[in-house]
Protein backbone atom coordinates (compact mmCIF):
# COMPACT_ATOMS: atom_id res chain seq x y z
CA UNK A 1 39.99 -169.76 32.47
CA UNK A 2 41.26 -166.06 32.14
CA UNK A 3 44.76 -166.95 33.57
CA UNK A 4 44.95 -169.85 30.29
CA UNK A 5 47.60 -167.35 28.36
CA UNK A 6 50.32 -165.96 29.97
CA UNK A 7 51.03 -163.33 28.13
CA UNK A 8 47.79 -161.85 27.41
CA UNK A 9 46.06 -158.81 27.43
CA UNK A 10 46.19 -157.12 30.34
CA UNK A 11 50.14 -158.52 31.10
CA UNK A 12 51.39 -156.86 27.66
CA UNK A 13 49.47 -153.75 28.41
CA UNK A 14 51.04 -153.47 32.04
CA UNK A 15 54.38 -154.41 30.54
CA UNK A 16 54.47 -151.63 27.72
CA UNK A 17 52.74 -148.98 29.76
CA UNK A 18 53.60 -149.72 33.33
CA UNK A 19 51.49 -147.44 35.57
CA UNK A 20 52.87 -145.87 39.21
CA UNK A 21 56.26 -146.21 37.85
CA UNK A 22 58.99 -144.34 38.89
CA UNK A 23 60.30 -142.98 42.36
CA UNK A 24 57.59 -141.24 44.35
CA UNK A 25 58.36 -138.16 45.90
CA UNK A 26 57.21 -138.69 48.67
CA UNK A 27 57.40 -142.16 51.16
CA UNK A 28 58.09 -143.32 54.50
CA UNK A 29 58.87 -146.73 53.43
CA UNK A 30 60.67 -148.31 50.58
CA UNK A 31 62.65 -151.93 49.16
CA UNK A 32 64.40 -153.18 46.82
CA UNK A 33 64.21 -156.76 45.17
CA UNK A 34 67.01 -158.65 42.34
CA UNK A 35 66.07 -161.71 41.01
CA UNK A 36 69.28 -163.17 39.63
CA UNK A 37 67.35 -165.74 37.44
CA UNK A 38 66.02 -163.28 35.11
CA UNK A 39 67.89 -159.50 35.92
CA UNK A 40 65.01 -158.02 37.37
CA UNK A 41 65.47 -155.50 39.60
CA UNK A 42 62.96 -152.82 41.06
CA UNK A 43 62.82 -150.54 44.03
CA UNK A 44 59.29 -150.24 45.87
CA UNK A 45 58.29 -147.03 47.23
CA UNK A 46 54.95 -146.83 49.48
CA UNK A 47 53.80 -143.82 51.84
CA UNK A 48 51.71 -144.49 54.24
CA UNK A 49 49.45 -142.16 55.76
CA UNK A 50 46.90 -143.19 58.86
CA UNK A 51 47.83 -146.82 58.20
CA UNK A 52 46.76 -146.64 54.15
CA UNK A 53 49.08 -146.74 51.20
CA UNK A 54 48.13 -143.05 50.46
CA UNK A 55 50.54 -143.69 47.35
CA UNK A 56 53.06 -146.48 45.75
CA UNK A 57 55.20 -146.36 42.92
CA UNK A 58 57.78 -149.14 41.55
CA UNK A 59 61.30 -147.91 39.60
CA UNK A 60 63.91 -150.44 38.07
CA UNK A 61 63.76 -152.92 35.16
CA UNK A 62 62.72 -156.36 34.44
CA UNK A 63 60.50 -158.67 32.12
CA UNK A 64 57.50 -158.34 31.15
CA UNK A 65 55.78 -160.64 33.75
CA UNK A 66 58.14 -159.23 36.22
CA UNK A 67 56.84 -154.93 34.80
CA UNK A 68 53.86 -155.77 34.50
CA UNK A 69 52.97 -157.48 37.81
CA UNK A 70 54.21 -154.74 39.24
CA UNK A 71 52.07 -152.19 37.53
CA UNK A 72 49.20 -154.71 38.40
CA UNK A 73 50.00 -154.24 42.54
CA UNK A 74 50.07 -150.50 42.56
CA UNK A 75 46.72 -150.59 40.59
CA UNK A 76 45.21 -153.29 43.23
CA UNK A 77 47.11 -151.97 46.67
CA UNK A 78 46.97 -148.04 46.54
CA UNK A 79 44.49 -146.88 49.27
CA UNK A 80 44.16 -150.08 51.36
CA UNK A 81 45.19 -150.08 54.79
CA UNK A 82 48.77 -151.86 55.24
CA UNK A 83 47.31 -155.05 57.21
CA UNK A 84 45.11 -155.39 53.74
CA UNK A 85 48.11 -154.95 51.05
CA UNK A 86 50.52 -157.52 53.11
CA UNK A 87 47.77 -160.21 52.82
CA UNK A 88 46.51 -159.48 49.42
CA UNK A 89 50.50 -159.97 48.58
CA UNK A 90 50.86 -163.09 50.75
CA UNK A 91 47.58 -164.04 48.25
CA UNK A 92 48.52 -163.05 45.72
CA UNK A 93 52.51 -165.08 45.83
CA UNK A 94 50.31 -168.07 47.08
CA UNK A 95 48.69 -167.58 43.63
CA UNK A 96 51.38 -167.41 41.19
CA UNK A 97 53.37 -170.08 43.43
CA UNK A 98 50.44 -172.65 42.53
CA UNK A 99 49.42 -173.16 45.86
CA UNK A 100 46.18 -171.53 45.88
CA UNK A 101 43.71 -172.77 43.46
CA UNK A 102 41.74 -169.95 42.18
CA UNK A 103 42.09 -165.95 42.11
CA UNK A 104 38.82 -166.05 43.58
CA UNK A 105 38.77 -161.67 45.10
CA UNK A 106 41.70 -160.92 43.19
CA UNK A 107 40.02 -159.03 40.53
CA UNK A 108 42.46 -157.64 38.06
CA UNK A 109 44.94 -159.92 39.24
CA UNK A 110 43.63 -162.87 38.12
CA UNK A 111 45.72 -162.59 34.76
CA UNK A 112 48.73 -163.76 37.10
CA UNK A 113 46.85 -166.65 37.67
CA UNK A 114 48.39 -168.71 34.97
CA UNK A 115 52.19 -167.64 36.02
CA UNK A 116 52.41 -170.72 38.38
CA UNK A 117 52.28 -173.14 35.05
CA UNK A 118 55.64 -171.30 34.00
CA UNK A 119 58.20 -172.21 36.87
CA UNK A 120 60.50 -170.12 35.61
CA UNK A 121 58.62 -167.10 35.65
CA UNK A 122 57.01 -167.12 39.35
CA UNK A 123 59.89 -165.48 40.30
CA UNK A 124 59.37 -162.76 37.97
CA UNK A 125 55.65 -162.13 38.82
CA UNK A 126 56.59 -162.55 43.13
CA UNK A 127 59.28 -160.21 43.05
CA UNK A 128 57.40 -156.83 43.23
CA UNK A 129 55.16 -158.67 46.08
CA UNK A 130 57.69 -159.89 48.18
CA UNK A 131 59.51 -156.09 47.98
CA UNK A 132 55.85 -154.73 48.45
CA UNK A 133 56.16 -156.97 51.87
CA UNK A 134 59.63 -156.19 53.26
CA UNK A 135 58.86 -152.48 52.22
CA UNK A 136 55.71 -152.73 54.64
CA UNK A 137 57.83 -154.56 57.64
CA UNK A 138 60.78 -151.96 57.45
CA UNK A 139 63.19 -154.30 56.12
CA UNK A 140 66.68 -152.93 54.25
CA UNK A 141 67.70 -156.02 53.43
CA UNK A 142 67.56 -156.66 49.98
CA UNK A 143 65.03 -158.92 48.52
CA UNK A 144 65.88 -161.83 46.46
CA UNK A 145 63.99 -164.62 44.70
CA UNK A 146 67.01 -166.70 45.31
């Protein structure tokens, strides 16, 4: 099972060379998340144009789970409609959360497959998903894992 190690790979690649990070210059909707338990901290910025994520960038700082999860959304969200990237997050935090069994259509995200075996790191790998989320319902309120 790919999702065996969790800090394989792919995970240490997004974590040392995070990709769509930084603030976009452009968006029309945006969130931020804190997850006391570790210190993370990012800021989600999407634009959407005719429904799509035309782009979506991540700024802050966290662990490496918590980096590189979030380099892994912007790779696996950018260009699908909204509708699409609000259930491929409510997937994907089903995933790491244990409570779905497989990453069966997840692709590349399959490496967060073995998060859910480390309790205390699901809320590193959920927290760019769940700002992804309130970022696409046009909530201020900031996100916690708490």
């Amino acid at each position: 099972m790919m999702g065996d190690d969790l800090y394989q790979e792919v995970i240490l690649d997004h974590a040392k060379r995070p990709r769509n990070k930084g603030c976009a210059c452009q968006f029309s909707h945006c969130a931020e998340g804190y997850n006391p338990l570790c210190g993370d901290e990012i800021k989600v910025y999407v634009h959407v144009v005719d429904g799509a994520l035309s782009c979506i960038k991540f700024d802050g700082h966290g662990c490496a789970i918590s980096t590189a999860s979030a380099s892994l959304m912007t790779e696996a969200v950018e260009g699908r409609d909204v509708d699409d990237a609000a259930a491929m997050a409510d997937e994907v935090l089903a995933l790491v959360t244990g409570k779905r069994a497989n990453a069966d259509g997840l692709g590349k995200l399959v490496v967060l497959e073995g998060v859910a075996r480390f309790p205390s790191r699901v809320k590193c790998a959920a927290l760019a998903w769940h700002a992804l989320k309130a970022a696409l319902n046009g909530e201020s309120d900031l996100v916690t894992t708490e």
